[in-house]
PDBML (XML) file of the C-alpha atoms, coordinates in Angstrom:
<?xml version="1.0" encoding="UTF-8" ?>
<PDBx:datablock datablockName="MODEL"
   xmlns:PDBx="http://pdbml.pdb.org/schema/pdbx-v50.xsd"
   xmlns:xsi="http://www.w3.org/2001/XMLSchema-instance"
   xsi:schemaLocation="http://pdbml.pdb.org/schema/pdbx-v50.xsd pdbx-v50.xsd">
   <PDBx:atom_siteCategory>
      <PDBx:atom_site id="1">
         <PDBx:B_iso_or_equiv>0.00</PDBx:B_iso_or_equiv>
         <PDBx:Cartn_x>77.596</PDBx:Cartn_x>
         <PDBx:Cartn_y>19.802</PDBx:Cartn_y>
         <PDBx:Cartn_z>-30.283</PDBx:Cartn_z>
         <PDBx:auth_asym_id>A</PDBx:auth_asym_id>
         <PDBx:auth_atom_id>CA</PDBx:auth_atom_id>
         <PDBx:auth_comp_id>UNK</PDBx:auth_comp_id>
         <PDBx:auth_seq_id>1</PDBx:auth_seq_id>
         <PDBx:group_PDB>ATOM</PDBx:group_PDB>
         <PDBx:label_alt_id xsi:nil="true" />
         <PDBx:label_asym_id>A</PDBx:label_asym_id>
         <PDBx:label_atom_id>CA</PDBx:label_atom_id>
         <PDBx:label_comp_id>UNK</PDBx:label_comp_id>
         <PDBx:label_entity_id>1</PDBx:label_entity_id>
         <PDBx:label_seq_id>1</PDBx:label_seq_id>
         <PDBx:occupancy>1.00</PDBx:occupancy>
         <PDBx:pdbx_PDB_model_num>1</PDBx:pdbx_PDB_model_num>
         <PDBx:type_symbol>C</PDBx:type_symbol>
      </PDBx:atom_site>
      <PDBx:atom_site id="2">
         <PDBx:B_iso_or_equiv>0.00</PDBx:B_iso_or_equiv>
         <PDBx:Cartn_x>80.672</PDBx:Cartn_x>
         <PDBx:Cartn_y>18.495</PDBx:Cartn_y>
         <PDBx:Cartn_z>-32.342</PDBx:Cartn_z>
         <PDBx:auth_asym_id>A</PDBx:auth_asym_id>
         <PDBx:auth_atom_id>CA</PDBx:auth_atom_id>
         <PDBx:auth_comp_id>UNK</PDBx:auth_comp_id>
         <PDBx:auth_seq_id>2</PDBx:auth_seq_id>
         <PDBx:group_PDB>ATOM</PDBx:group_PDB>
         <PDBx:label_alt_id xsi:nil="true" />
         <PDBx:label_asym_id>A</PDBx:label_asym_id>
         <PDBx:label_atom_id>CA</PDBx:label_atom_id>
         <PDBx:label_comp_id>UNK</PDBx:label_comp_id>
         <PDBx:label_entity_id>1</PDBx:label_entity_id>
         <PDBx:label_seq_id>2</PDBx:label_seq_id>
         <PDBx:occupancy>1.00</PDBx:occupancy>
         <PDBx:pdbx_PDB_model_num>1</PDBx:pdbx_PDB_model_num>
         <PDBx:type_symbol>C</PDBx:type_symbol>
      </PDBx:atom_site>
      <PDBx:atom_site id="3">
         <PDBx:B_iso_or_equiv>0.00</PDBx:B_iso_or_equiv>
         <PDBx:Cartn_x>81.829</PDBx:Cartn_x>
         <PDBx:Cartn_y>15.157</PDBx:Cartn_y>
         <PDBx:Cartn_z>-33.631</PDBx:Cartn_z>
         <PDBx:auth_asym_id>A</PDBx:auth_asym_id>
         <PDBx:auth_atom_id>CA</PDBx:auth_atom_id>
         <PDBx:auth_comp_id>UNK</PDBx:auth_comp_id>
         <PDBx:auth_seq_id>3</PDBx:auth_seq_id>
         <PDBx:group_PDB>ATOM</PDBx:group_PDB>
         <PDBx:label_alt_id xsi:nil="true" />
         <PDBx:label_asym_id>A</PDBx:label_asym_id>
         <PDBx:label_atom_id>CA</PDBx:label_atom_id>
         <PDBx:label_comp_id>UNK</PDBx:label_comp_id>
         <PDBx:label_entity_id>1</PDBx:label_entity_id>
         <PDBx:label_seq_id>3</PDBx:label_seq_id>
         <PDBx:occupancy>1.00</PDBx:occupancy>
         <PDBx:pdbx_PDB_model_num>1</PDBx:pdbx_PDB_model_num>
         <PDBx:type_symbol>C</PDBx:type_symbol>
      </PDBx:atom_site>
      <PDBx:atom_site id="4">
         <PDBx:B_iso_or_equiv>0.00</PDBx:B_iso_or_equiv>
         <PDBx:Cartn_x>85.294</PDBx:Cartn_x>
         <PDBx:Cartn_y>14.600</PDBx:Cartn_y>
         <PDBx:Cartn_z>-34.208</PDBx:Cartn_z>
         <PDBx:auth_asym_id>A</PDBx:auth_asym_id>
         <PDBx:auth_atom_id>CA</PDBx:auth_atom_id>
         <PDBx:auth_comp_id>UNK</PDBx:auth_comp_id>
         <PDBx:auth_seq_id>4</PDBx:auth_seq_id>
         <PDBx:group_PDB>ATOM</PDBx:group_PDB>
         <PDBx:label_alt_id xsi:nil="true" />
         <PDBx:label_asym_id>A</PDBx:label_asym_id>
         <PDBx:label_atom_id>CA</PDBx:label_atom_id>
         <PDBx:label_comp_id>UNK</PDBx:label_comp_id>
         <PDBx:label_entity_id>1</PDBx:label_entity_id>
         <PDBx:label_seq_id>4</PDBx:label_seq_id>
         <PDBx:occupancy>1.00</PDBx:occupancy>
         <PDBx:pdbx_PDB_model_num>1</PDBx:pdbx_PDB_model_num>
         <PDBx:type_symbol>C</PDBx:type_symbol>
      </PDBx:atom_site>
      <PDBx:atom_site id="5">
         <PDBx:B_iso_or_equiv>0.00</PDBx:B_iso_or_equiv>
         <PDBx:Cartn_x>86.749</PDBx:Cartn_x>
         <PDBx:Cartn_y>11.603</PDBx:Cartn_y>
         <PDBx:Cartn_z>-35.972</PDBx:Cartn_z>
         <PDBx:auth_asym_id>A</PDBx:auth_asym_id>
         <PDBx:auth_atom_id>CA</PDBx:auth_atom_id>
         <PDBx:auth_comp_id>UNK</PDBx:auth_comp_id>
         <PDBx:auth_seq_id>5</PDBx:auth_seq_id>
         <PDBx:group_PDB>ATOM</PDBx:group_PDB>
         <PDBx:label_alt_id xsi:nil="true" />
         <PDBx:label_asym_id>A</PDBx:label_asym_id>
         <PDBx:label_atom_id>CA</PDBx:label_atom_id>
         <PDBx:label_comp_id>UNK</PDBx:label_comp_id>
         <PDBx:label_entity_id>1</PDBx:label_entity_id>
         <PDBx:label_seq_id>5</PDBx:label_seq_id>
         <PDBx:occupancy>1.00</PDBx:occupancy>
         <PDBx:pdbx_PDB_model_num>1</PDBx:pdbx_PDB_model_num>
         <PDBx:type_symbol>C</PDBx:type_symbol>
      </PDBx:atom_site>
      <PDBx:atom_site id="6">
         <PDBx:B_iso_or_equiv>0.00</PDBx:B_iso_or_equiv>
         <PDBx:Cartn_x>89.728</PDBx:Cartn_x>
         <PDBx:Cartn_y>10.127</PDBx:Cartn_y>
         <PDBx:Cartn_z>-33.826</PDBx:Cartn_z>
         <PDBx:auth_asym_id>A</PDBx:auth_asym_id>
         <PDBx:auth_atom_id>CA</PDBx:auth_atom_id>
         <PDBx:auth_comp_id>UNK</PDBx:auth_comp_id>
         <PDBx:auth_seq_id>6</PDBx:auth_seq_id>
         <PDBx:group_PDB>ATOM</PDBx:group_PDB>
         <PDBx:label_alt_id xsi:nil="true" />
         <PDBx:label_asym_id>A</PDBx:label_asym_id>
         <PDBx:label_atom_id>CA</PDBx:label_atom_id>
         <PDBx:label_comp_id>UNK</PDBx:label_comp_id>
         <PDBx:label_entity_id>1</PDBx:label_entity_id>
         <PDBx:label_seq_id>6</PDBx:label_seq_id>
         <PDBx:occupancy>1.00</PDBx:occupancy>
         <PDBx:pdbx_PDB_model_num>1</PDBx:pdbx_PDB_model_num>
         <PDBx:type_symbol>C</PDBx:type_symbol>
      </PDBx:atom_site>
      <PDBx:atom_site id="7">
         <PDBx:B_iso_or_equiv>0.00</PDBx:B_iso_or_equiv>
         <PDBx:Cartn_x>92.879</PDBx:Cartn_x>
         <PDBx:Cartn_y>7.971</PDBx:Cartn_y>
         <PDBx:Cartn_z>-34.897</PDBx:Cartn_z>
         <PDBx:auth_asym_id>A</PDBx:auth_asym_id>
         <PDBx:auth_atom_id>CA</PDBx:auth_atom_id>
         <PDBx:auth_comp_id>UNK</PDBx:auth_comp_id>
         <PDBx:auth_seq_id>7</PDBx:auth_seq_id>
         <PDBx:group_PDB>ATOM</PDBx:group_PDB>
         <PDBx:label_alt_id xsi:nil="true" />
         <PDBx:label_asym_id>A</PDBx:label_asym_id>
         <PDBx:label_atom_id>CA</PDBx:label_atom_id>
         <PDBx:label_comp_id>UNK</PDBx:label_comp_id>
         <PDBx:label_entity_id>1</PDBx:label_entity_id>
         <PDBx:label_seq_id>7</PDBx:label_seq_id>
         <PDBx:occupancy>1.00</PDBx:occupancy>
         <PDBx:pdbx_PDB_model_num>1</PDBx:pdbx_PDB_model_num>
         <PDBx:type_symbol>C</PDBx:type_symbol>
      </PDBx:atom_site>
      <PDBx:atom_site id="8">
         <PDBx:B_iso_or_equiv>0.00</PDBx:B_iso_or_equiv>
         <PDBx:Cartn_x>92.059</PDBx:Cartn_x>
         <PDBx:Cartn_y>4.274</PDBx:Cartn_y>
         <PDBx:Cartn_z>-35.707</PDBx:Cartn_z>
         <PDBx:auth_asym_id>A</PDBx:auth_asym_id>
         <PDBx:auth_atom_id>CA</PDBx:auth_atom_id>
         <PDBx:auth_comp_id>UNK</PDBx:auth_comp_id>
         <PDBx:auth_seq_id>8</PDBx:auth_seq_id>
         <PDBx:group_PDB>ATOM</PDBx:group_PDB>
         <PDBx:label_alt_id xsi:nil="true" />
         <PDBx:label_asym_id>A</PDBx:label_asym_id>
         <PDBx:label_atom_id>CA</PDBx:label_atom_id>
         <PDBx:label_comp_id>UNK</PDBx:label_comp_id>
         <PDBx:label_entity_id>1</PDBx:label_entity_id>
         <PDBx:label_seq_id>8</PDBx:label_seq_id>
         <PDBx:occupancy>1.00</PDBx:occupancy>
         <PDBx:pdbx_PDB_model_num>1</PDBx:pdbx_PDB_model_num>
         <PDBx:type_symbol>C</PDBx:type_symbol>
      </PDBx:atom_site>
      <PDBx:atom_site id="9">
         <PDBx:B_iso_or_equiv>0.00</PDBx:B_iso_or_equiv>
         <PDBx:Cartn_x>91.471</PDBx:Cartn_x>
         <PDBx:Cartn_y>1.948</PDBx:Cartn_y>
         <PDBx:Cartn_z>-32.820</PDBx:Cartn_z>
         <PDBx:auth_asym_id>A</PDBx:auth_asym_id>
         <PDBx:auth_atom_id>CA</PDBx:auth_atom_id>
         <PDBx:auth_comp_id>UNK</PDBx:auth_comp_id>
         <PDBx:auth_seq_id>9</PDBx:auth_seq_id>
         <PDBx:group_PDB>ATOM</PDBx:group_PDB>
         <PDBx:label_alt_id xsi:nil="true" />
         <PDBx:label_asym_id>A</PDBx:label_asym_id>
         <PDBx:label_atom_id>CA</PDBx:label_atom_id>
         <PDBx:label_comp_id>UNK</PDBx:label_comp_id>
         <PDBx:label_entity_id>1</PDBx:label_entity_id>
         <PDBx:label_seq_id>9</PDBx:label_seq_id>
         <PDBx:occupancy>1.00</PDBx:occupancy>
         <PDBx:pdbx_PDB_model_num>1</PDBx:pdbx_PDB_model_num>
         <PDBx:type_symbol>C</PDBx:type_symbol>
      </PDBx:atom_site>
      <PDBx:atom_site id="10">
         <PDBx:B_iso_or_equiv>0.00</PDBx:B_iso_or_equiv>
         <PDBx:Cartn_x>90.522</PDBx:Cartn_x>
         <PDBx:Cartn_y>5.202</PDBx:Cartn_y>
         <PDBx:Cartn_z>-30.358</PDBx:Cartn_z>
         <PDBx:auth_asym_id>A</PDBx:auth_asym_id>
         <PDBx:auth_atom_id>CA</PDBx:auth_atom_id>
         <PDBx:auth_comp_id>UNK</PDBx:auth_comp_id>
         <PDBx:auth_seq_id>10</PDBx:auth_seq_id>
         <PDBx:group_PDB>ATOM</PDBx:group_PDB>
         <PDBx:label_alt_id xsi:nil="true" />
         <PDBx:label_asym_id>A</PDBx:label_asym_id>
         <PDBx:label_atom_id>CA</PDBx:label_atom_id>
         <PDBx:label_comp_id>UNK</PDBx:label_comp_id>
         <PDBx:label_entity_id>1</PDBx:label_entity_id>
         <PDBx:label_seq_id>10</PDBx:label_seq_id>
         <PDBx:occupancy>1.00</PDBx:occupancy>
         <PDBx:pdbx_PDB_model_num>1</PDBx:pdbx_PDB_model_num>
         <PDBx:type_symbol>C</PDBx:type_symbol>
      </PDBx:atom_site>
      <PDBx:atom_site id="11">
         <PDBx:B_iso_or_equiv>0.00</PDBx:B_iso_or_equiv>
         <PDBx:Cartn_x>86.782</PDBx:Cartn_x>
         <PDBx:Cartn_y>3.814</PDBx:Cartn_y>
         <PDBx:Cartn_z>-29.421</PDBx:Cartn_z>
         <PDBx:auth_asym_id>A</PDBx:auth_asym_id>
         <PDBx:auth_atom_id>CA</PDBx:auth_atom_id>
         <PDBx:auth_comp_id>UNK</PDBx:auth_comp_id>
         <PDBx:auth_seq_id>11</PDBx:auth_seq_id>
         <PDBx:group_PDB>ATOM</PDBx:group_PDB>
         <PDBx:label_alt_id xsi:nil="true" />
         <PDBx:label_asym_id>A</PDBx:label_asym_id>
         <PDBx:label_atom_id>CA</PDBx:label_atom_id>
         <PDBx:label_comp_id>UNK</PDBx:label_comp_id>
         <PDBx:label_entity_id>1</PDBx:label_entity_id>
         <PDBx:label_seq_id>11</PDBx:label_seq_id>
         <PDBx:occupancy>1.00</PDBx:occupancy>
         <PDBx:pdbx_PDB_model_num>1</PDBx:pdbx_PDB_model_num>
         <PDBx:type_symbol>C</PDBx:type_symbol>
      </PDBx:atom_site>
      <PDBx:atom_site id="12">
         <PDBx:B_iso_or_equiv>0.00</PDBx:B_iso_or_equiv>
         <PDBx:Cartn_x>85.658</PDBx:Cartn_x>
         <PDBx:Cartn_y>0.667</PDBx:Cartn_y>
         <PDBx:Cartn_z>-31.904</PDBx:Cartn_z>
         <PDBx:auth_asym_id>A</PDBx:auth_asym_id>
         <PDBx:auth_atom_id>CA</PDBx:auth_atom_id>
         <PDBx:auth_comp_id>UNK</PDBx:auth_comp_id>
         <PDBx:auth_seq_id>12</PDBx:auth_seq_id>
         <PDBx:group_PDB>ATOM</PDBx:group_PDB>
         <PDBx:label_alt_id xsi:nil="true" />
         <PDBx:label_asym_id>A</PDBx:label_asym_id>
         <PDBx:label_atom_id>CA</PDBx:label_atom_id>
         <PDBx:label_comp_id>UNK</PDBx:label_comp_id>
         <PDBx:label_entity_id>1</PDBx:label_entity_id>
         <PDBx:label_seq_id>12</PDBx:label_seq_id>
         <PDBx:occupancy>1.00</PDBx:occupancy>
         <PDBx:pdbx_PDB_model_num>1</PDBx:pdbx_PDB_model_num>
         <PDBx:type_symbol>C</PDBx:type_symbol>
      </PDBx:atom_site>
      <PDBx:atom_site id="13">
         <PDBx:B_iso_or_equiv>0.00</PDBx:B_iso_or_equiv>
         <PDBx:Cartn_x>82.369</PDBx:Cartn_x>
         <PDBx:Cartn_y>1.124</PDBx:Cartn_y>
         <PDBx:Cartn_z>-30.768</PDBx:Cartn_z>
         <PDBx:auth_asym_id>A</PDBx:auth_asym_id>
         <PDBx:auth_atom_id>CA</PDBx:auth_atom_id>
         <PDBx:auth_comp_id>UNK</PDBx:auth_comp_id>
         <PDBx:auth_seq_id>13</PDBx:auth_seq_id>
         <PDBx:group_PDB>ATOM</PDBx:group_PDB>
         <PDBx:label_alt_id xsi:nil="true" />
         <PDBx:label_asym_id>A</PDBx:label_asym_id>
         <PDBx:label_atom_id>CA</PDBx:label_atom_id>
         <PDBx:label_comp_id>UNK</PDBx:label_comp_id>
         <PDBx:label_entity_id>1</PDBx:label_entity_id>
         <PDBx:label_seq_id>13</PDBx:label_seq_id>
         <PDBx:occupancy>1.00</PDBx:occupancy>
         <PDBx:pdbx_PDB_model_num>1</PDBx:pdbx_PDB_model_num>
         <PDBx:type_symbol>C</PDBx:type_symbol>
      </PDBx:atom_site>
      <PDBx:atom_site id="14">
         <PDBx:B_iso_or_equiv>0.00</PDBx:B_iso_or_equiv>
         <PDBx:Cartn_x>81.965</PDBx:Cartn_x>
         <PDBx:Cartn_y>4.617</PDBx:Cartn_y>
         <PDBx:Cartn_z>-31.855</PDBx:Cartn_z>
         <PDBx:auth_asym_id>A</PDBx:auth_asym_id>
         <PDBx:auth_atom_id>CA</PDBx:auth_atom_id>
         <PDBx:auth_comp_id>UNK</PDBx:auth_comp_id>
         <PDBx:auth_seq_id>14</PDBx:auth_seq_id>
         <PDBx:group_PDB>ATOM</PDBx:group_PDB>
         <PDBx:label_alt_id xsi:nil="true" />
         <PDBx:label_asym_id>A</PDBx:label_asym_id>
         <PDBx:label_atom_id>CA</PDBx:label_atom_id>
         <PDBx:label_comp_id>UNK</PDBx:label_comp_id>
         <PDBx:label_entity_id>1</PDBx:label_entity_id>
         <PDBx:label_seq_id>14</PDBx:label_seq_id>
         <PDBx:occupancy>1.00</PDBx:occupancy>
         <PDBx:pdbx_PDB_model_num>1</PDBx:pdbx_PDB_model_num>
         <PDBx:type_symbol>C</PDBx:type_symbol>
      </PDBx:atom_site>
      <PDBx:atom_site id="15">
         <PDBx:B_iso_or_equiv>0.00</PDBx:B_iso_or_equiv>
         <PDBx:Cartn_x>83.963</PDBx:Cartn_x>
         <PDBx:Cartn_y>4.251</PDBx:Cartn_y>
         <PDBx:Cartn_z>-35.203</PDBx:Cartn_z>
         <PDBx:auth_asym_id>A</PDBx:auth_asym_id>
         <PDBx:auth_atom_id>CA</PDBx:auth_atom_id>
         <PDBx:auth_comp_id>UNK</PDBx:auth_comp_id>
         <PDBx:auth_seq_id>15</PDBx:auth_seq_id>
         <PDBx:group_PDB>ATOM</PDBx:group_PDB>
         <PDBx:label_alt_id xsi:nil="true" />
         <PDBx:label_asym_id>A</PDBx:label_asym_id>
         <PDBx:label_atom_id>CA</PDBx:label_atom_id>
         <PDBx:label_comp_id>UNK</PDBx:label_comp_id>
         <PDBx:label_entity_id>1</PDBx:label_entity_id>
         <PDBx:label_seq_id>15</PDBx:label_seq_id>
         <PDBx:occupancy>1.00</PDBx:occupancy>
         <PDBx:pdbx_PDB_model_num>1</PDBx:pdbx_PDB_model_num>
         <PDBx:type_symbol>C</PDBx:type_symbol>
      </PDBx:atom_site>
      <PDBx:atom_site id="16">
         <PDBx:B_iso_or_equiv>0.00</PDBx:B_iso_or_equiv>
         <PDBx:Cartn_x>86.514</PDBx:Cartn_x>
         <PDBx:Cartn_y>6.054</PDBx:Cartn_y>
         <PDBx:Cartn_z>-33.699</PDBx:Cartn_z>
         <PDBx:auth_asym_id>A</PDBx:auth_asym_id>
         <PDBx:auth_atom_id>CA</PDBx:auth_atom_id>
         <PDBx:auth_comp_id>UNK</PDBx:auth_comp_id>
         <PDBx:auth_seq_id>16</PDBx:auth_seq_id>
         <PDBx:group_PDB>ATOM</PDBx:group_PDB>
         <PDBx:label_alt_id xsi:nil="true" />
         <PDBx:label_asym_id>A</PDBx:label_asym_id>
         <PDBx:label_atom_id>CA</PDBx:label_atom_id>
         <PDBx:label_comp_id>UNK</PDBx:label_comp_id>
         <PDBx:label_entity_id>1</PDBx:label_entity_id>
         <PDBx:label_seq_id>16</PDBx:label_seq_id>
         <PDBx:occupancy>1.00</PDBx:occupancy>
         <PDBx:pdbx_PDB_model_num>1</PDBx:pdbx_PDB_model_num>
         <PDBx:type_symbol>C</PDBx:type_symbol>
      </PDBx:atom_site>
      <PDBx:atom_site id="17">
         <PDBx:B_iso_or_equiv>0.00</PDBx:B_iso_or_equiv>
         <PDBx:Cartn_x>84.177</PDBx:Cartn_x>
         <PDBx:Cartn_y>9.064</PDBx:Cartn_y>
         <PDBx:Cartn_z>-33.483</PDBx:Cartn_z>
         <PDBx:auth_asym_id>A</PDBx:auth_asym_id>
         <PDBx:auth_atom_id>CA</PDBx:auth_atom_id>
         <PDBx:auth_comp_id>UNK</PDBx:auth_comp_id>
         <PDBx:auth_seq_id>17</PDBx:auth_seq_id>
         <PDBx:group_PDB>ATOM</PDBx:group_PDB>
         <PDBx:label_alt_id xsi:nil="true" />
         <PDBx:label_asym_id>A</PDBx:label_asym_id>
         <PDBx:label_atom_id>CA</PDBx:label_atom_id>
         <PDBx:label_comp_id>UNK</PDBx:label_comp_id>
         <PDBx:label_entity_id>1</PDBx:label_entity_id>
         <PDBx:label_seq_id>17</PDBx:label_seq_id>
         <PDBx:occupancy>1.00</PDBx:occupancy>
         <PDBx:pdbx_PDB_model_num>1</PDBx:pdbx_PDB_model_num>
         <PDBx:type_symbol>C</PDBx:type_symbol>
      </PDBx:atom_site>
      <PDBx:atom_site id="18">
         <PDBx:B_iso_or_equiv>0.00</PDBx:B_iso_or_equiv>
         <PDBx:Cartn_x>84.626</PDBx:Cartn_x>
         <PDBx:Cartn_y>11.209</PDBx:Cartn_y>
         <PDBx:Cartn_z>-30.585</PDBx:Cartn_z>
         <PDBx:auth_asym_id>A</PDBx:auth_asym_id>
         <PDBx:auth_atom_id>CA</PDBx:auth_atom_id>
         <PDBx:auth_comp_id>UNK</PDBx:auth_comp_id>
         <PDBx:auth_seq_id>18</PDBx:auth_seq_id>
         <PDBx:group_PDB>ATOM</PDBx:group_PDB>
         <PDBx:label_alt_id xsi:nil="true" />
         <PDBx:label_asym_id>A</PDBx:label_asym_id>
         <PDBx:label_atom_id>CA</PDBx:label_atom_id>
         <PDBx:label_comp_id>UNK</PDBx:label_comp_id>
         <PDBx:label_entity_id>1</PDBx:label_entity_id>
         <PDBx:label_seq_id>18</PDBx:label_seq_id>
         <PDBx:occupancy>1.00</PDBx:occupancy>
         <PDBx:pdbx_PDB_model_num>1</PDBx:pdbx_PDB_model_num>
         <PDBx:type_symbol>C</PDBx:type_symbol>
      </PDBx:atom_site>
      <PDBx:atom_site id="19">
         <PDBx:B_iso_or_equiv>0.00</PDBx:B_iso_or_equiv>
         <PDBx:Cartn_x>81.371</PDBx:Cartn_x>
         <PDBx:Cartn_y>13.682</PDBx:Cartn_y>
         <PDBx:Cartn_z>-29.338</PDBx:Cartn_z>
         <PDBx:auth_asym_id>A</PDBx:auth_asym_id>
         <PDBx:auth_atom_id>CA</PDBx:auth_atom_id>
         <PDBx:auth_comp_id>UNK</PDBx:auth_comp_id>
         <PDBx:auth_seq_id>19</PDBx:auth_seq_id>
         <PDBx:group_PDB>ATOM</PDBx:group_PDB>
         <PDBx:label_alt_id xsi:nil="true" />
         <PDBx:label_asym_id>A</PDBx:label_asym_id>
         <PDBx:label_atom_id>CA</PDBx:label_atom_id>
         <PDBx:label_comp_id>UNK</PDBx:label_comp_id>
         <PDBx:label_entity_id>1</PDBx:label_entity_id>
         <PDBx:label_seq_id>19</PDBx:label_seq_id>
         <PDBx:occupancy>1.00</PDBx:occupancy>
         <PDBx:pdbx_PDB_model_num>1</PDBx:pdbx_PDB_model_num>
         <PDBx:type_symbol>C</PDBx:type_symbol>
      </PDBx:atom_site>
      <PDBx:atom_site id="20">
         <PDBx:B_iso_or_equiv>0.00</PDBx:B_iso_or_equiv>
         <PDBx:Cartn_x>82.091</PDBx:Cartn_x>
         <PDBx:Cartn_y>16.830</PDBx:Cartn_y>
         <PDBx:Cartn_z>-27.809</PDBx:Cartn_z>
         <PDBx:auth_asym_id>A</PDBx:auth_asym_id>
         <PDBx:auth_atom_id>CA</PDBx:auth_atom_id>
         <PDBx:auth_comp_id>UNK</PDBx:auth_comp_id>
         <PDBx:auth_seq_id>20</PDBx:auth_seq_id>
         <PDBx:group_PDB>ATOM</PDBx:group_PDB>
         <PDBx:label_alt_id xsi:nil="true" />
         <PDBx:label_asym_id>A</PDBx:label_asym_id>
         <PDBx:label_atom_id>CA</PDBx:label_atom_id>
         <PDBx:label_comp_id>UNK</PDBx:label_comp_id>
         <PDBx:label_entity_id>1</PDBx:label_entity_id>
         <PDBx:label_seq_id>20</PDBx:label_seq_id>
         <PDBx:occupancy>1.00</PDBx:occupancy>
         <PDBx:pdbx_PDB_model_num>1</PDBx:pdbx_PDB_model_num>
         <PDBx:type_symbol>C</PDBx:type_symbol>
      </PDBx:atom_site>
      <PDBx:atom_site id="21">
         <PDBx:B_iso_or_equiv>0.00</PDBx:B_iso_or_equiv>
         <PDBx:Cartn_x>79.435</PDBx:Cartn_x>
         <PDBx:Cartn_y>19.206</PDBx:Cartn_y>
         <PDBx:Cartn_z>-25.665</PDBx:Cartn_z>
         <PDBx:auth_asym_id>A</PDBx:auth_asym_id>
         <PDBx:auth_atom_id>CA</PDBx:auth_atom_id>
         <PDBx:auth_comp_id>UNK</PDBx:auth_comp_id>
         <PDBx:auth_seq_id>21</PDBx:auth_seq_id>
         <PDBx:group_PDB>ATOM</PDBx:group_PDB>
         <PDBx:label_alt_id xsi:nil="true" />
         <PDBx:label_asym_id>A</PDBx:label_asym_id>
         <PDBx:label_atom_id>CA</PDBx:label_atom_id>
         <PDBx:label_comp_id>UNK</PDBx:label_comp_id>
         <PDBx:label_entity_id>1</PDBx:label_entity_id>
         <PDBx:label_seq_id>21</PDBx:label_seq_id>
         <PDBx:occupancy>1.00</PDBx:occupancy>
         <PDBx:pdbx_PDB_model_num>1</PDBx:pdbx_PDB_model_num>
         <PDBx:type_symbol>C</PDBx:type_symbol>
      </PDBx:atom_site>
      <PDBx:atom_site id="22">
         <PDBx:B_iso_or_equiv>0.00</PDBx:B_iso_or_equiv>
         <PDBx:Cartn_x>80.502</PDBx:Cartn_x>
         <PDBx:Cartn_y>22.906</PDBx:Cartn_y>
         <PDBx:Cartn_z>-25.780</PDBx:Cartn_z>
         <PDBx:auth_asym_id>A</PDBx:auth_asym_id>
         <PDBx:auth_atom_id>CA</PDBx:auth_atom_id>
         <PDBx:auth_comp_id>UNK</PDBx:auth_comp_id>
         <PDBx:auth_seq_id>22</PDBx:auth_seq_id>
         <PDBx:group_PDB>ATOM</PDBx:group_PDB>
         <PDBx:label_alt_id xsi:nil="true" />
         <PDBx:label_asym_id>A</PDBx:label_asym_id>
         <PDBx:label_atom_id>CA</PDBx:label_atom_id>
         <PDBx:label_comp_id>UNK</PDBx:label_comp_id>
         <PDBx:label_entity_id>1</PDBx:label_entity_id>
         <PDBx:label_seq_id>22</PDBx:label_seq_id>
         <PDBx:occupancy>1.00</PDBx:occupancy>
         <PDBx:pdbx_PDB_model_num>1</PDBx:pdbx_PDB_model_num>
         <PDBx:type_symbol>C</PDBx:type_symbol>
      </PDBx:atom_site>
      <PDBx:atom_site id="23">
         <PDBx:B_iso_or_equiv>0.00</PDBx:B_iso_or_equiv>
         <PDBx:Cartn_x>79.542</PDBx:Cartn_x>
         <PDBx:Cartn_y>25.768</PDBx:Cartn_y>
         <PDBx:Cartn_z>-23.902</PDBx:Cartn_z>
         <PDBx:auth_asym_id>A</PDBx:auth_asym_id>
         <PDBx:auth_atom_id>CA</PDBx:auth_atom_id>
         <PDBx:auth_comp_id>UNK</PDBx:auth_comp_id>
         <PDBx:auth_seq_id>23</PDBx:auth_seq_id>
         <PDBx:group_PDB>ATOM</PDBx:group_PDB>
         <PDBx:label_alt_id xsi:nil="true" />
         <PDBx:label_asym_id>A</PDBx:label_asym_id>
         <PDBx:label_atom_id>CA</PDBx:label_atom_id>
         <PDBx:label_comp_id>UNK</PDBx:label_comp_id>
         <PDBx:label_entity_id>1</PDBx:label_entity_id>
         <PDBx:label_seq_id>23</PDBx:label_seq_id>
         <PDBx:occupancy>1.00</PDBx:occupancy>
         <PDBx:pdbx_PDB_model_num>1</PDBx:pdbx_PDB_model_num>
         <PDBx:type_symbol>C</PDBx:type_symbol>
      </PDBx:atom_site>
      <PDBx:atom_site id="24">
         <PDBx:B_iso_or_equiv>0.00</PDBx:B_iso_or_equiv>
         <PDBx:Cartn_x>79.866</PDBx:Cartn_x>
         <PDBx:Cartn_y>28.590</PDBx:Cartn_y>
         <PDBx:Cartn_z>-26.348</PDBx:Cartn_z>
         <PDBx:auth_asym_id>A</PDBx:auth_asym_id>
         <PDBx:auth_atom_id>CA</PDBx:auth_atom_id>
         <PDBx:auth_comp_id>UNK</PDBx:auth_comp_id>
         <PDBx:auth_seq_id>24</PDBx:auth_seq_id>
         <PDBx:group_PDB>ATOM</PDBx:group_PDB>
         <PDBx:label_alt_id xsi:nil="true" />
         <PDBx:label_asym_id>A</PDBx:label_asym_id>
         <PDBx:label_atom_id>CA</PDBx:label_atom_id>
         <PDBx:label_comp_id>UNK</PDBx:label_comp_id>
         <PDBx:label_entity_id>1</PDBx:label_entity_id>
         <PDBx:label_seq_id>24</PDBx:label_seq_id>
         <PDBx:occupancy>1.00</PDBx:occupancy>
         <PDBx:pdbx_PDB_model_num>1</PDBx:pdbx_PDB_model_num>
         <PDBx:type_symbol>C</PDBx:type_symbol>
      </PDBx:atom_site>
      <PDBx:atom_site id="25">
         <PDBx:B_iso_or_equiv>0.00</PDBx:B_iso_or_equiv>
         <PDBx:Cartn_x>79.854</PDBx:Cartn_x>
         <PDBx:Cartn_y>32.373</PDBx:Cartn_y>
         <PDBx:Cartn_z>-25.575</PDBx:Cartn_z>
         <PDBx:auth_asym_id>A</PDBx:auth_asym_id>
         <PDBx:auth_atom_id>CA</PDBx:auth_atom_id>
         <PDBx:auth_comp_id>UNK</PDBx:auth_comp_id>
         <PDBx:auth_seq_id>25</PDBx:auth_seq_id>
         <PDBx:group_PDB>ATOM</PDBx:group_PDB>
         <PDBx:label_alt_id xsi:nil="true" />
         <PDBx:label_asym_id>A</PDBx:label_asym_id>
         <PDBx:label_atom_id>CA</PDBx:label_atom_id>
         <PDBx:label_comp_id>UNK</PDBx:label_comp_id>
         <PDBx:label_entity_id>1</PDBx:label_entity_id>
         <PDBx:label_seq_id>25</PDBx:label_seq_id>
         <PDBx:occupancy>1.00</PDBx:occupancy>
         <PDBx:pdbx_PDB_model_num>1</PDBx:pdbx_PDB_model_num>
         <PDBx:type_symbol>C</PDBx:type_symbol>
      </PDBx:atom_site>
   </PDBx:atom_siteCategory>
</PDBx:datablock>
């Protein structure tokens, strides 16, 4: 699981935070 913070204005309602699931190997 990652969090990445985005540009301003990419989602107000996540604070411009954008959540990523991975599958990792």
């Amino acid at each position: 699981e990652v969090m990445v913070k985005r540009e301003a204005g990419f989602n107000p309602v996540t604070k411009d935070w954008e959540y990523f699931d991975l599958d990792i190997s």
